[in-house]
PDB file of N, CA and C in Angstrom:
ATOM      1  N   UNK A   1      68.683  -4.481 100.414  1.00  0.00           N
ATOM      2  CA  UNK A   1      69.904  -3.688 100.414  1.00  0.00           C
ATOM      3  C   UNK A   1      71.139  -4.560 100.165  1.00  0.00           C
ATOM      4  N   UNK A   2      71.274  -5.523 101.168  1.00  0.00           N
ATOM      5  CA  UNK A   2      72.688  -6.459 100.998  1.00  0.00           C
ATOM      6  C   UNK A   2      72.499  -7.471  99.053  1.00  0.00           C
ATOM      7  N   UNK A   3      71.226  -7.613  98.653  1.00  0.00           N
ATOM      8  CA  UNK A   3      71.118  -7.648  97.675  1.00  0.00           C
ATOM      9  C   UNK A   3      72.134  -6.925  96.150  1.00  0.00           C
ATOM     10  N   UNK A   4      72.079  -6.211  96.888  1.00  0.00           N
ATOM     11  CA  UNK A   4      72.953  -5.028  95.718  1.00  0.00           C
ATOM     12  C   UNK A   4      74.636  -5.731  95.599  1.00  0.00           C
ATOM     13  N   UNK A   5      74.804  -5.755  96.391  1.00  0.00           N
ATOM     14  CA  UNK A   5      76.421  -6.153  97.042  1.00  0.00           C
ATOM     15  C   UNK A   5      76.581  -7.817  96.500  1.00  0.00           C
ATOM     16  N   UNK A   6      75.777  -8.589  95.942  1.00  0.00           N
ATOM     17  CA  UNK A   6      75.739  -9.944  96.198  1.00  0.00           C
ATOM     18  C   UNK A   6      76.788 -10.085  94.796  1.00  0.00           C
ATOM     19  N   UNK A   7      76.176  -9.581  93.931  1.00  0.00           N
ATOM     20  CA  UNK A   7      77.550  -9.603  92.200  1.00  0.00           C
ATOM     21  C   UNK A   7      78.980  -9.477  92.899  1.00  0.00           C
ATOM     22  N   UNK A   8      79.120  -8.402  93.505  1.00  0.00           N
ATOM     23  CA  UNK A   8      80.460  -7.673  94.214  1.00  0.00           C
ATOM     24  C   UNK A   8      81.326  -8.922  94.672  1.00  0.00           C
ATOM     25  N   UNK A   9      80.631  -9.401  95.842  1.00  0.00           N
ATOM     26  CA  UNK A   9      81.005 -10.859  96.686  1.00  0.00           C
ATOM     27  C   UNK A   9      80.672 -11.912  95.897  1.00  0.00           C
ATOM     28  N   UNK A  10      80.046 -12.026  94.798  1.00  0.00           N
ATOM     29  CA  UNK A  10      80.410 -13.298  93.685  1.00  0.00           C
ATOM     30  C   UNK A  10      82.082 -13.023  92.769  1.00  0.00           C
ATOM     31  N   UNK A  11      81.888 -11.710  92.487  1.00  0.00           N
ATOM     32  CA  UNK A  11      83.228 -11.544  91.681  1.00  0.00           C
ATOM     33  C   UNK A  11      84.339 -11.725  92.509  1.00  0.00           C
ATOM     34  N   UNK A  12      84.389 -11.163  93.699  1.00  0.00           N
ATOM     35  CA  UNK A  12      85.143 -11.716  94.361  1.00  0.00           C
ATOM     36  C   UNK A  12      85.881 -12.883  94.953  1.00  0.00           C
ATOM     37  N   UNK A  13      84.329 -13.751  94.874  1.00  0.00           N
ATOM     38  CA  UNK A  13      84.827 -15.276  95.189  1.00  0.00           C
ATOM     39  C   UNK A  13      85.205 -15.625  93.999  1.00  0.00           C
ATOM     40  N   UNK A  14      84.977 -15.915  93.037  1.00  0.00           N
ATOM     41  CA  UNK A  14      85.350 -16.334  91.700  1.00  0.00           C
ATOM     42  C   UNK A  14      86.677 -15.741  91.523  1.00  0.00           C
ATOM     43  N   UNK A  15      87.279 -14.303  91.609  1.00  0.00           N
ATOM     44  CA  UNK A  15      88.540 -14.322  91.341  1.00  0.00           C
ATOM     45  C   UNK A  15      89.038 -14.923  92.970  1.00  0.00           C
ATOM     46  N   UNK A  16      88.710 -15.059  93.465  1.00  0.00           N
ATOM     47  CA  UNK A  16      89.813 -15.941  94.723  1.00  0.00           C
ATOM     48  C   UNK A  16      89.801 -17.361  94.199  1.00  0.00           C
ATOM     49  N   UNK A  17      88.993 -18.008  93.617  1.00  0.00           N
ATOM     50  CA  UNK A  17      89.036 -19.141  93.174  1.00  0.00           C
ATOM     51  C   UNK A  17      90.160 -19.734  91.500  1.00  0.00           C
ATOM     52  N   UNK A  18      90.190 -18.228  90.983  1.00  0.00           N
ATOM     53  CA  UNK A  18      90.486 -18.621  89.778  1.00  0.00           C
ATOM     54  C   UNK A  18      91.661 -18.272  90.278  1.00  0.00           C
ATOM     55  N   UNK A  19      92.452 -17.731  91.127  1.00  0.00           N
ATOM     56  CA  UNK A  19      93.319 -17.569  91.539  1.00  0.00           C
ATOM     57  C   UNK A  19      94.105 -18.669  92.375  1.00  0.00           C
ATOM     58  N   UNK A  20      93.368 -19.145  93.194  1.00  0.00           N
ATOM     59  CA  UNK A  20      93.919 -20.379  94.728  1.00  0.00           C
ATOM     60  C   UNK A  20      93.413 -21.725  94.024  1.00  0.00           C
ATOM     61  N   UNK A  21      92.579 -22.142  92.965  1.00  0.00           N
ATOM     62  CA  UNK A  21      92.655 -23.804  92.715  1.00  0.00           C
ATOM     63  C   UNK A  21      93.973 -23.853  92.031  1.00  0.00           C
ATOM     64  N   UNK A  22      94.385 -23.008  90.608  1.00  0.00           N
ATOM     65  CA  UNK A  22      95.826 -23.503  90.084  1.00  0.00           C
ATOM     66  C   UNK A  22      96.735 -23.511  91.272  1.00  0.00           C
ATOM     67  N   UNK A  23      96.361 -22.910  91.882  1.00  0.00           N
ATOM     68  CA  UNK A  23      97.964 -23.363  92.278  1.00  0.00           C
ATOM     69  C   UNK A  23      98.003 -24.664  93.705  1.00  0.00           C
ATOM     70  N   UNK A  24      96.517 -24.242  93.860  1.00  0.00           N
ATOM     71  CA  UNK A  24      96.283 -25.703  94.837  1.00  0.00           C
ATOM     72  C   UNK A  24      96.820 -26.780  93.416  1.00  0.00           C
ATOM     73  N   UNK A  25      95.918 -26.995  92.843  1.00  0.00           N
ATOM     74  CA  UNK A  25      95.998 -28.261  92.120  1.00  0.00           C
ATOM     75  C   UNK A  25      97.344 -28.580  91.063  1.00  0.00           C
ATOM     76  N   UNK A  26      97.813 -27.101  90.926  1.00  0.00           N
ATOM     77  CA  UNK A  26      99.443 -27.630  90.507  1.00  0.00           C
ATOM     78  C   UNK A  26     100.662 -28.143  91.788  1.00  0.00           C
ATOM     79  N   UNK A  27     100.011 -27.157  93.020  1.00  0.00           N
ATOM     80  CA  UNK A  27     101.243 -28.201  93.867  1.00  0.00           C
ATOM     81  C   UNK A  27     100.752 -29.708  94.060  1.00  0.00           C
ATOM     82  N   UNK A  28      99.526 -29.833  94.408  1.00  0.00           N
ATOM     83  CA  UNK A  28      99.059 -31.317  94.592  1.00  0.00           C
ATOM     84  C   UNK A  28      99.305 -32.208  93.195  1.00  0.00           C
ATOM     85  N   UNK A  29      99.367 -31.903  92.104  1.00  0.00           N
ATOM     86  CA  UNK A  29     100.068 -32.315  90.753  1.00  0.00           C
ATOM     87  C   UNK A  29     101.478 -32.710  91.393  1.00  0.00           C
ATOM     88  N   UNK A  30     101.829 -31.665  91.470  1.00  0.00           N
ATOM     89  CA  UNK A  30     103.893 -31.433  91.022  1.00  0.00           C
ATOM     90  C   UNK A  30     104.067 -32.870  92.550  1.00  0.00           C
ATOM     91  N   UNK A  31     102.805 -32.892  93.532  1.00  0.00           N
ATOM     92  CA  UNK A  31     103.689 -34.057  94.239  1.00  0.00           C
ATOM     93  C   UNK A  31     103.257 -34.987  94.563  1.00  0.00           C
ATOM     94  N   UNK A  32     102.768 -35.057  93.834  1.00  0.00           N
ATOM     95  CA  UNK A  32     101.982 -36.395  93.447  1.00  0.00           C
ATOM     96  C   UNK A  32     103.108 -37.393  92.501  1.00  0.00           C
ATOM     97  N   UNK A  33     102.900 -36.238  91.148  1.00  0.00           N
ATOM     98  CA  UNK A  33     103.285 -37.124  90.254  1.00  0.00           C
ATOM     99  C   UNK A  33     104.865 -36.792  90.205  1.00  0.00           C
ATOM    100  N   UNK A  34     105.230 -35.856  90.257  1.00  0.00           N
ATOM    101  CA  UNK A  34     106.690 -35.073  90.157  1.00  0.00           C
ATOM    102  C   UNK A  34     107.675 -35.723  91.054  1.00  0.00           C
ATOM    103  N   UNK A  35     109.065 -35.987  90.783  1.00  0.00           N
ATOM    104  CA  UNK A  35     110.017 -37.464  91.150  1.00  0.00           C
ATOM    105  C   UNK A  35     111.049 -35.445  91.969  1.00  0.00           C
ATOM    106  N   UNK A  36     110.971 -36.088  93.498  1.00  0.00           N
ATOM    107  CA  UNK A  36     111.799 -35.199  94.692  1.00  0.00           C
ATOM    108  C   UNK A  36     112.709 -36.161  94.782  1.00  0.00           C
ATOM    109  N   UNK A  37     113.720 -35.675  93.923  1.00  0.00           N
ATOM    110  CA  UNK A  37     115.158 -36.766  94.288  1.00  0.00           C
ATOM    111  C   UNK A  37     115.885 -35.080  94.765  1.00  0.00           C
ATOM    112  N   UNK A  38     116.101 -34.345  95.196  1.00  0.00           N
ATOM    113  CA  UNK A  38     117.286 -33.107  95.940  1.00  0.00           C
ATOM    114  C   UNK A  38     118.356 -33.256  95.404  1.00  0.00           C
ATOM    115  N   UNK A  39     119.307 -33.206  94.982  1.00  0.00           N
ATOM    116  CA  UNK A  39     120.667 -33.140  95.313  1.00  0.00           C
ATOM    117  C   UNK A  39     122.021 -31.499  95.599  1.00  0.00           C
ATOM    118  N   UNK A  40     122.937 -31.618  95.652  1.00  0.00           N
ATOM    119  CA  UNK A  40     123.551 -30.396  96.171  1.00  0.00           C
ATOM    120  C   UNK A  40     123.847 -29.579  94.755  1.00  0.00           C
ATOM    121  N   UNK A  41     123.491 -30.340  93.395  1.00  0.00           N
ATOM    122  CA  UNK A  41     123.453 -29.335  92.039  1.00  0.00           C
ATOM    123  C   UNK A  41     122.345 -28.470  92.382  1.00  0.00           C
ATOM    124  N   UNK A  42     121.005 -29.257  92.417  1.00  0.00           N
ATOM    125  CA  UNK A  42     119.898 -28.540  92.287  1.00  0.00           C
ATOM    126  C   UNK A  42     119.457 -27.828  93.433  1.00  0.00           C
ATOM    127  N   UNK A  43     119.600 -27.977  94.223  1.00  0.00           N
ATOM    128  CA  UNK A  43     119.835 -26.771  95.196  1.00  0.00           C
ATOM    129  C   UNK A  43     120.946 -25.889  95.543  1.00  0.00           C
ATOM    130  N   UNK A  44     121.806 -25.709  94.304  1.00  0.00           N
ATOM    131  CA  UNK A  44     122.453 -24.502  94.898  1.00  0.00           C
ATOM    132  C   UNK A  44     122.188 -23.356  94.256  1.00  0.00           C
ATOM    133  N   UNK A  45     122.512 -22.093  94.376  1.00  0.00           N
ATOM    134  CA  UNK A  45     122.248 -21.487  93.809  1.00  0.00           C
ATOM    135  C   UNK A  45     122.593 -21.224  91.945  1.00  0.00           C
ATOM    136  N   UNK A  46     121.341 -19.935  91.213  1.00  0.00           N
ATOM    137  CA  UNK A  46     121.424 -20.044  90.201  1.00  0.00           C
ATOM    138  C   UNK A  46     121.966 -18.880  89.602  1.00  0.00           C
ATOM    139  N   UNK A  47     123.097 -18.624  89.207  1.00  0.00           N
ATOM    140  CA  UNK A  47     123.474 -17.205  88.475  1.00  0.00           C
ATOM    141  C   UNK A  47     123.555 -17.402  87.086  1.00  0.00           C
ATOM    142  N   UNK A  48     122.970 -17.514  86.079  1.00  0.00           N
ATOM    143  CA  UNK A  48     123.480 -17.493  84.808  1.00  0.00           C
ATOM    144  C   UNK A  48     124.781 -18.863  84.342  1.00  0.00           C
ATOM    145  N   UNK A  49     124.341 -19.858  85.179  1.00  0.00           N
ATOM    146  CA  UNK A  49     124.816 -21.048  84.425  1.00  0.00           C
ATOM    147  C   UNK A  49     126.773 -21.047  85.686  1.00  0.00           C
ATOM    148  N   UNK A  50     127.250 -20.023  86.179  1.00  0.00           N
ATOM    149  CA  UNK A  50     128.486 -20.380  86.643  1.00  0.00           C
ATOM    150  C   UNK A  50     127.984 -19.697  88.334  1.00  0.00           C
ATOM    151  N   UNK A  51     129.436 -19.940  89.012  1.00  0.00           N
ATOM    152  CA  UNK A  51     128.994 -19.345  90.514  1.00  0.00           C
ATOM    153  C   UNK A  51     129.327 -17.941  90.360  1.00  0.00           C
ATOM    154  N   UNK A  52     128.187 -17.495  91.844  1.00  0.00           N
ATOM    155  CA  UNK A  52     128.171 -16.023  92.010  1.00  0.00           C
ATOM    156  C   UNK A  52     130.012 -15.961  92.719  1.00  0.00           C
ATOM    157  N   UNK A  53     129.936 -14.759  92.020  1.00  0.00           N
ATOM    158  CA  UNK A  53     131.498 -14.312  92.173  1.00  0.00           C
ATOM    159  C   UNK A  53     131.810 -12.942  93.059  1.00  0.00           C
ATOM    160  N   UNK A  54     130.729 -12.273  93.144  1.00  0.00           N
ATOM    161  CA  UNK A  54     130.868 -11.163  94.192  1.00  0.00           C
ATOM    162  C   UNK A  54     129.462 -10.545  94.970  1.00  0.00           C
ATOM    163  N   UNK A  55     129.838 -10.170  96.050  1.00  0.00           N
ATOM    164  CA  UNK A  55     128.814 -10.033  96.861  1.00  0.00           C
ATOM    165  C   UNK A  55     127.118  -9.678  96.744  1.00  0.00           C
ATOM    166  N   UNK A  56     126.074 -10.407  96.722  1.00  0.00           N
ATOM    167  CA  UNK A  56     124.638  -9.607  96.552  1.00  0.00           C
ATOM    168  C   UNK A  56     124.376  -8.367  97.047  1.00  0.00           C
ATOM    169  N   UNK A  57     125.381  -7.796  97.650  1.00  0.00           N
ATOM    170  CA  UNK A  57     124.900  -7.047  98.694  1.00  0.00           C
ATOM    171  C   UNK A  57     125.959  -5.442  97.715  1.00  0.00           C
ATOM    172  N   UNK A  58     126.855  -5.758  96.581  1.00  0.00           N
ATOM    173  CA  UNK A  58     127.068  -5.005  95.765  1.00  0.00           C
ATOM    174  C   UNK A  58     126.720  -3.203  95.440  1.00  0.00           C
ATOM    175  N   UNK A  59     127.179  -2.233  95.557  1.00  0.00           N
ATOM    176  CA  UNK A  59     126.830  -1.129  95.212  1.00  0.00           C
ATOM    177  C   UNK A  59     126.698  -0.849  93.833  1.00  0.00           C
ATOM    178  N   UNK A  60     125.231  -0.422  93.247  1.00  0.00           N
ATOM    179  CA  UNK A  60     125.060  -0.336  92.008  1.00  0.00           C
ATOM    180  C   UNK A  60     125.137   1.195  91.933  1.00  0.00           C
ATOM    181  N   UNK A  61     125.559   1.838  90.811  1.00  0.00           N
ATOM    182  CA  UNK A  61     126.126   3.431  90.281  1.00  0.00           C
ATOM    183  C   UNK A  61     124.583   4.045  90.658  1.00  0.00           C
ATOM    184  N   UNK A  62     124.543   4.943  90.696  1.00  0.00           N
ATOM    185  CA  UNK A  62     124.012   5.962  91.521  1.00  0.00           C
ATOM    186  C   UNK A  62     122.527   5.942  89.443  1.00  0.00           C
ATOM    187  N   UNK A  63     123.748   5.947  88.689  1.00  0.00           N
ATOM    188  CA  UNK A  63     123.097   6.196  87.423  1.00  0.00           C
ATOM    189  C   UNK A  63     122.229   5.536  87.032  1.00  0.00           C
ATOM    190  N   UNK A  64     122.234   4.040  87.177  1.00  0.00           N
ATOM    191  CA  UNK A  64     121.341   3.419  87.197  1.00  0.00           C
ATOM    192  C   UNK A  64     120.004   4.026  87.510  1.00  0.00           C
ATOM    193  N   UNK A  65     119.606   4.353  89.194  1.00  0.00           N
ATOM    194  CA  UNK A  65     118.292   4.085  89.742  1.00  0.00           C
ATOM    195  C   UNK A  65     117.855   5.818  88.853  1.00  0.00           C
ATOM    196  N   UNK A  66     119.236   6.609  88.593  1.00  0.00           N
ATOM    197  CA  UNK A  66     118.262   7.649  87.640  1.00  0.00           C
ATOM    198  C   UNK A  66     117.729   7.347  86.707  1.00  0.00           C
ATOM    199  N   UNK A  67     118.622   6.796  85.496  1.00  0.00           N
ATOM    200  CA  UNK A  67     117.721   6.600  84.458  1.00  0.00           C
ATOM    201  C   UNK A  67     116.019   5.865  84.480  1.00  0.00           C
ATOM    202  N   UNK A  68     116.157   4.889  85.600  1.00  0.00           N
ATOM    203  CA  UNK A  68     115.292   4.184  85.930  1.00  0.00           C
ATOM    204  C   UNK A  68     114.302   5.203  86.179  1.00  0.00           C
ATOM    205  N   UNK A  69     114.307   5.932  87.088  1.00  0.00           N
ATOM    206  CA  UNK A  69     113.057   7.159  87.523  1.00  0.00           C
ATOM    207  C   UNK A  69     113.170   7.946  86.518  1.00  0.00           C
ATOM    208  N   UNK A  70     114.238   8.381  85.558  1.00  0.00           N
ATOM    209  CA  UNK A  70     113.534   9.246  84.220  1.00  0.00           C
ATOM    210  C   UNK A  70     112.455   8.539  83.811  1.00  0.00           C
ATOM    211  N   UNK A  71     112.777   7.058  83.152  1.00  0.00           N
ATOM    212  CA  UNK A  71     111.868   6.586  82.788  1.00  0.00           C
ATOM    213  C   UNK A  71     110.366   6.519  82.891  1.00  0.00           C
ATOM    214  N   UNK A  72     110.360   6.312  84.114  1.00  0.00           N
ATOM    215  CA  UNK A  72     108.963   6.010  84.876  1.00  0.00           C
ATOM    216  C   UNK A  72     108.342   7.291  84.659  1.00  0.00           C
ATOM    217  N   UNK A  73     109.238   8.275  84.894  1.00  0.00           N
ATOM    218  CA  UNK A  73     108.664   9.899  84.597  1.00  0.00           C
ATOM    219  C   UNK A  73     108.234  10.337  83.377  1.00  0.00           C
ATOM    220  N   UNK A  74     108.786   9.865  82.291  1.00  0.00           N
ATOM    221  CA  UNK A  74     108.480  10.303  80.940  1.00  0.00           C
ATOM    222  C   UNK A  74     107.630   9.050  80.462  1.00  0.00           C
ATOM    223  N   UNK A  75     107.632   7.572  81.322  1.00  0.00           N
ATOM    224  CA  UNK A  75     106.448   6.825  80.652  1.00  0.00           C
ATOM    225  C   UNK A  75     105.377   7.191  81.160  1.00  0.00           C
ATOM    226  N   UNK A  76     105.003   7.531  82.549  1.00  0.00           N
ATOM    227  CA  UNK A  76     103.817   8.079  82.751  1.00  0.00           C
ATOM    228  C   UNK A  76     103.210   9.372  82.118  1.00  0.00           C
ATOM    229  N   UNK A  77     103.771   9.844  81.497  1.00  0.00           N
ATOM    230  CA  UNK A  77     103.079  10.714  80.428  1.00  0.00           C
ATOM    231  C   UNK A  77     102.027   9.967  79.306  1.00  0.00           C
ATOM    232  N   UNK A  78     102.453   9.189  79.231  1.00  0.00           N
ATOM    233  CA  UNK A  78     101.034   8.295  78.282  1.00  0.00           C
ATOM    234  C   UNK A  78     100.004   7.623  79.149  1.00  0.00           C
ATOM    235  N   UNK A  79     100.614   7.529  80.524  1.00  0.00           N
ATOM    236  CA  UNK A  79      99.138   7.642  81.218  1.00  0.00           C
ATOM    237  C   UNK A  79      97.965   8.906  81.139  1.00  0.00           C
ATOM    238  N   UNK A  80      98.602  10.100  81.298  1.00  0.00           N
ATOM    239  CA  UNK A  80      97.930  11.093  81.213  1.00  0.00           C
ATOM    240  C   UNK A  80      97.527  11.493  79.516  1.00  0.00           C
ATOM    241  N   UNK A  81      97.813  11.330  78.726  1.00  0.00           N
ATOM    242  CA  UNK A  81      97.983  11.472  77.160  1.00  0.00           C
ATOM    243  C   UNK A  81      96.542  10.556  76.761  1.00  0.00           C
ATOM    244  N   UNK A  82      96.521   8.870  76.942  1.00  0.00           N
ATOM    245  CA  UNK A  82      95.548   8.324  76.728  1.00  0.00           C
ATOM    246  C   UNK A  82      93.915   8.791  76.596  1.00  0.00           C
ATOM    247  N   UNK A  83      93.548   9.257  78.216  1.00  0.00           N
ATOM    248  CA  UNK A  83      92.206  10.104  78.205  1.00  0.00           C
ATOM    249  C   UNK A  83      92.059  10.820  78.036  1.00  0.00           C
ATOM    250  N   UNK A  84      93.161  11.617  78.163  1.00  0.00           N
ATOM    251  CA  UNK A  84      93.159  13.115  77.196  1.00  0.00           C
ATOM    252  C   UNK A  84      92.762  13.249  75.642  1.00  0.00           C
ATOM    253  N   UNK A  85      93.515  12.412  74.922  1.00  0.00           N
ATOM    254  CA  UNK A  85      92.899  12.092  73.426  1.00  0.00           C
ATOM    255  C   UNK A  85      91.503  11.087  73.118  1.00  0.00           C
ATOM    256  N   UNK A  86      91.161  10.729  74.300  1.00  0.00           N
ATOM    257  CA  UNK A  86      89.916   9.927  74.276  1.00  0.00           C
ATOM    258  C   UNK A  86      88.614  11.136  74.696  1.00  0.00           C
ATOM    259  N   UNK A  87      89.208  11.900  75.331  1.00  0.00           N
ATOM    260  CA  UNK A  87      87.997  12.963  75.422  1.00  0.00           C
ATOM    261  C   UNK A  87      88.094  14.646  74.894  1.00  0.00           C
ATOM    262  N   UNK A  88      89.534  14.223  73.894  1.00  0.00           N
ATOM    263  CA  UNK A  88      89.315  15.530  73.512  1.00  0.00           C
ATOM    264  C   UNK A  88      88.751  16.366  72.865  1.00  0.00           C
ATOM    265  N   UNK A  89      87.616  15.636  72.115  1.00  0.00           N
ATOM    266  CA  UNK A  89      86.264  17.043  71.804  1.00  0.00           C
ATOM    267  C   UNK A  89      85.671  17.390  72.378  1.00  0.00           C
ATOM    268  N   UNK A  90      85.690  16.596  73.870  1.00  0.00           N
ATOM    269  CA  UNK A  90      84.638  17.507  74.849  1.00  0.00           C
ATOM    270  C   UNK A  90      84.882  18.161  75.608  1.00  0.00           C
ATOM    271  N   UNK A  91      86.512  18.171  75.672  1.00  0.00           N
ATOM    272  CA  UNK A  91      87.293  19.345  76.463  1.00  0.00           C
ATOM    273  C   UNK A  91      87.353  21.009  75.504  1.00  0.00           C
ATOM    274  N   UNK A  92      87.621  20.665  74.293  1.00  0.00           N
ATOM    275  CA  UNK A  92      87.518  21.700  73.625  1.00  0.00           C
ATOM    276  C   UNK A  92      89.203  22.231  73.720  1.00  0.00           C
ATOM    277  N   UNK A  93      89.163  23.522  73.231  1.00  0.00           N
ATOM    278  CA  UNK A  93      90.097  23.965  72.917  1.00  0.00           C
ATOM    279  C   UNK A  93      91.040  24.091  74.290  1.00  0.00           C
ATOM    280  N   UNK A  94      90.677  24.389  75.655  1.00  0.00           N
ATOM    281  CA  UNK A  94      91.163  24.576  76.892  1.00  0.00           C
ATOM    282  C   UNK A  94      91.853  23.381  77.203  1.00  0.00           C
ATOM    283  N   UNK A  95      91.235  22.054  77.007  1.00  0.00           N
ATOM    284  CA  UNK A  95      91.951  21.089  76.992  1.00  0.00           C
ATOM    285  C   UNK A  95      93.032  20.847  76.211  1.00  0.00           C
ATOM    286  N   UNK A  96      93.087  20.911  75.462  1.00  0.00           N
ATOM    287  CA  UNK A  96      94.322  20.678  74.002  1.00  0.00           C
ATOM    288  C   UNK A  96      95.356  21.581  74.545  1.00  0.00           C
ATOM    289  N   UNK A  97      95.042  23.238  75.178  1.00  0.00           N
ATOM    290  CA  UNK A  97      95.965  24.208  75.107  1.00  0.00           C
ATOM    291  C   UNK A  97      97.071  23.195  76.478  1.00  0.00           C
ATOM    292  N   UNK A  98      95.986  22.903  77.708  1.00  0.00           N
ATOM    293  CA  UNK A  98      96.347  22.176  78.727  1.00  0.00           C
ATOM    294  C   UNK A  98      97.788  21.109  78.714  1.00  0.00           C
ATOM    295  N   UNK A  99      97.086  20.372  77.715  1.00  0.00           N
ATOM    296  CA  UNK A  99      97.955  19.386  77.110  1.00  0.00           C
ATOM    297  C   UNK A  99      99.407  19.844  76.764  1.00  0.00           C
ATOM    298  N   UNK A 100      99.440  20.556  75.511  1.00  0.00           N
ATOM    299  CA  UNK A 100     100.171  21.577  75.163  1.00  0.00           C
ATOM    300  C   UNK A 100     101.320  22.380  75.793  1.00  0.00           C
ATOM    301  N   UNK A 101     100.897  22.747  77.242  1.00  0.00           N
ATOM    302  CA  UNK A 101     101.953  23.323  77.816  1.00  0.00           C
ATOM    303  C   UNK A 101     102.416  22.192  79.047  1.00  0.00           C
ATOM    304  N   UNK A 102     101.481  21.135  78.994  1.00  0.00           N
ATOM    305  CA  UNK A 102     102.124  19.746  80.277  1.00  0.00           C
ATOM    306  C   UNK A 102     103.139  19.130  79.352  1.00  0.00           C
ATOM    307  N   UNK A 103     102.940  19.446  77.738  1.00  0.00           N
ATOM    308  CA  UNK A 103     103.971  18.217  77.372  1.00  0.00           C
ATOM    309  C   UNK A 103     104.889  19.307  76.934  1.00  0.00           C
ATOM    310  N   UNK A 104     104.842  20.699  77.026  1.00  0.00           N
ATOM    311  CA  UNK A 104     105.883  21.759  76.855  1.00  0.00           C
ATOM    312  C   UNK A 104     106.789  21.451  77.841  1.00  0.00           C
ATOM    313  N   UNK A 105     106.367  21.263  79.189  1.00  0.00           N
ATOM    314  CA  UNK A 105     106.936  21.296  80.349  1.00  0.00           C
ATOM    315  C   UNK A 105     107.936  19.931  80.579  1.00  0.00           C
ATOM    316  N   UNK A 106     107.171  18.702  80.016  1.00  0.00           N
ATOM    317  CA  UNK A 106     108.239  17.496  79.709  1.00  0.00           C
ATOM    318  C   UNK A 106     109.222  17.865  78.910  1.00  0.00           C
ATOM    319  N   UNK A 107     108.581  18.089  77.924  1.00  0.00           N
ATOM    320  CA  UNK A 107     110.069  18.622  76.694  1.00  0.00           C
ATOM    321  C   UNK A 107     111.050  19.116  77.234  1.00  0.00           C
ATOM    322  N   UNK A 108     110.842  20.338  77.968  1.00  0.00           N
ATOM    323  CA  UNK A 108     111.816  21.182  78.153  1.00  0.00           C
ATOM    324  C   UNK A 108     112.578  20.536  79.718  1.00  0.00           C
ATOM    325  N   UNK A 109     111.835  19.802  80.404  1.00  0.00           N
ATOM    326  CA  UNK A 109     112.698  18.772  81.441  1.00  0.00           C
ATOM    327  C   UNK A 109     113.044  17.070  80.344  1.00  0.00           C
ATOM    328  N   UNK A 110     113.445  17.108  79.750  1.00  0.00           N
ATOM    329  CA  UNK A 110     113.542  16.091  78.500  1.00  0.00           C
ATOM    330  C   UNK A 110     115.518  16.780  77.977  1.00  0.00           C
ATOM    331  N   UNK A 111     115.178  17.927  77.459  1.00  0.00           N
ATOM    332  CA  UNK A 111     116.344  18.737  77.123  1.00  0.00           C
ATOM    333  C   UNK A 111     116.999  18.730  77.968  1.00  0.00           C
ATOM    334  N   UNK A 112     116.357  19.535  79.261  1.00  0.00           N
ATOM    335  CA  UNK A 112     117.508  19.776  80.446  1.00  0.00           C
ATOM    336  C   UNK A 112     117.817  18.326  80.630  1.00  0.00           C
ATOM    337  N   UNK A 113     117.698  16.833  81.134  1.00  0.00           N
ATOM    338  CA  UNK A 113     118.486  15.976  81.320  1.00  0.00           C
ATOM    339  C   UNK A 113     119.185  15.608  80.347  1.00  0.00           C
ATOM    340  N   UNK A 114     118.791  15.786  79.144  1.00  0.00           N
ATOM    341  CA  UNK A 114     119.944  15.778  77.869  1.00  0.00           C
ATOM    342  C   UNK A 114     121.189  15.696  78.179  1.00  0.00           C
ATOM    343  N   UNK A 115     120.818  17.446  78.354  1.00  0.00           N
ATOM    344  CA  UNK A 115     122.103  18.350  78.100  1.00  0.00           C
ATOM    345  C   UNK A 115     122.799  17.761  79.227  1.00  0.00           C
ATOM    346  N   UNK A 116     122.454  17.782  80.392  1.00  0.00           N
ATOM    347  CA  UNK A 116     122.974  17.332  81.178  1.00  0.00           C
ATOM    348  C   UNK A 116     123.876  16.302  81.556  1.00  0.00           C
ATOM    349  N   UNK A 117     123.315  14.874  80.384  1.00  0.00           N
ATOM    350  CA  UNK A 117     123.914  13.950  80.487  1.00  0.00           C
ATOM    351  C   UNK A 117     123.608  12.906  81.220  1.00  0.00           C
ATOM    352  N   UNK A 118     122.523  13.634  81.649  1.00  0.00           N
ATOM    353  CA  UNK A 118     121.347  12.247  82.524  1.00  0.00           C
ATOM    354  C   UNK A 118     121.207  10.567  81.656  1.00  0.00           C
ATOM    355  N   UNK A 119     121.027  10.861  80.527  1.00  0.00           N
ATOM    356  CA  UNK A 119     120.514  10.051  79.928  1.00  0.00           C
ATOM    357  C   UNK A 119     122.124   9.155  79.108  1.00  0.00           C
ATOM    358  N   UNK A 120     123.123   9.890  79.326  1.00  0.00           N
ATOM    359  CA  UNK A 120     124.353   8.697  78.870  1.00  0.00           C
ATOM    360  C   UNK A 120     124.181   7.816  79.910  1.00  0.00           C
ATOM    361  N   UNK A 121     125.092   6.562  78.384  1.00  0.00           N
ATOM    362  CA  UNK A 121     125.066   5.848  79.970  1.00  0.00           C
ATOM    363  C   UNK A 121     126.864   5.207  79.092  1.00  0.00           C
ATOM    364  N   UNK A 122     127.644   5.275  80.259  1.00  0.00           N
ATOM    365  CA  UNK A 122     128.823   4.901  79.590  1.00  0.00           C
ATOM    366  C   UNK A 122     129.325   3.751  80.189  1.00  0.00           C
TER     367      UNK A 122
END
């Protein structure tokens, strides 16, 4: 019985391994051979080459985190789209119609943020 399971707990060890030696053997690299001189340049912080000028802690527009979740909303439609066209002769016509009115239903929430103005960004 535990036989069966033994591939399972090999793949497993093998990706823990292919995972935990790089980076064992790149930190034991980086300090070994790699020159730790510190100074107060290289540890300070990094913004795009000049200093941070206003708070991290900043309020970002509300518009942002929408467009962001349109996104995610209308890219996950090609999650569902993929196996759908990978099995659609064996769904037959019920499937296709299926399809059909899920991506009717994007469309027409597609328009409404249009119109709306969801999708400017000024």
């Amino acid at each position: 019985m535990l036989e069966n399971y033994f591939p399972i707990l090999l793949f497993i060890l093998i990706g823990l391994l292919v995972g935990a030696v790089p980076i064992a053997l790149g930190g034991g690299i980086t300090r070994l051979l790699g020159h730790h001189r510190p100074d107060a340049e290289k540890l300070s912080p990094y913004e795009c080459g000049f200093e941070a000028f206003e708070d991290a802690r900043m309020k970002f527009d509300v518009r942002y985190y929408l467009v962001a979740i349109l996104f995610i909303l209308f890219d996950l439609e090609i999650a569902f789209l993929f196996p759908w066209a990978v099995v659609l002769r064996d769904i037959g016509d019920f499937g296709f119609m299926a399809m059909v009115v899920f991506l009717a239903i994007l469309v027409v929430g597609f328009v409404y943020e249009w119109k709306k103005g969801a999708l400017d960004w000024e």
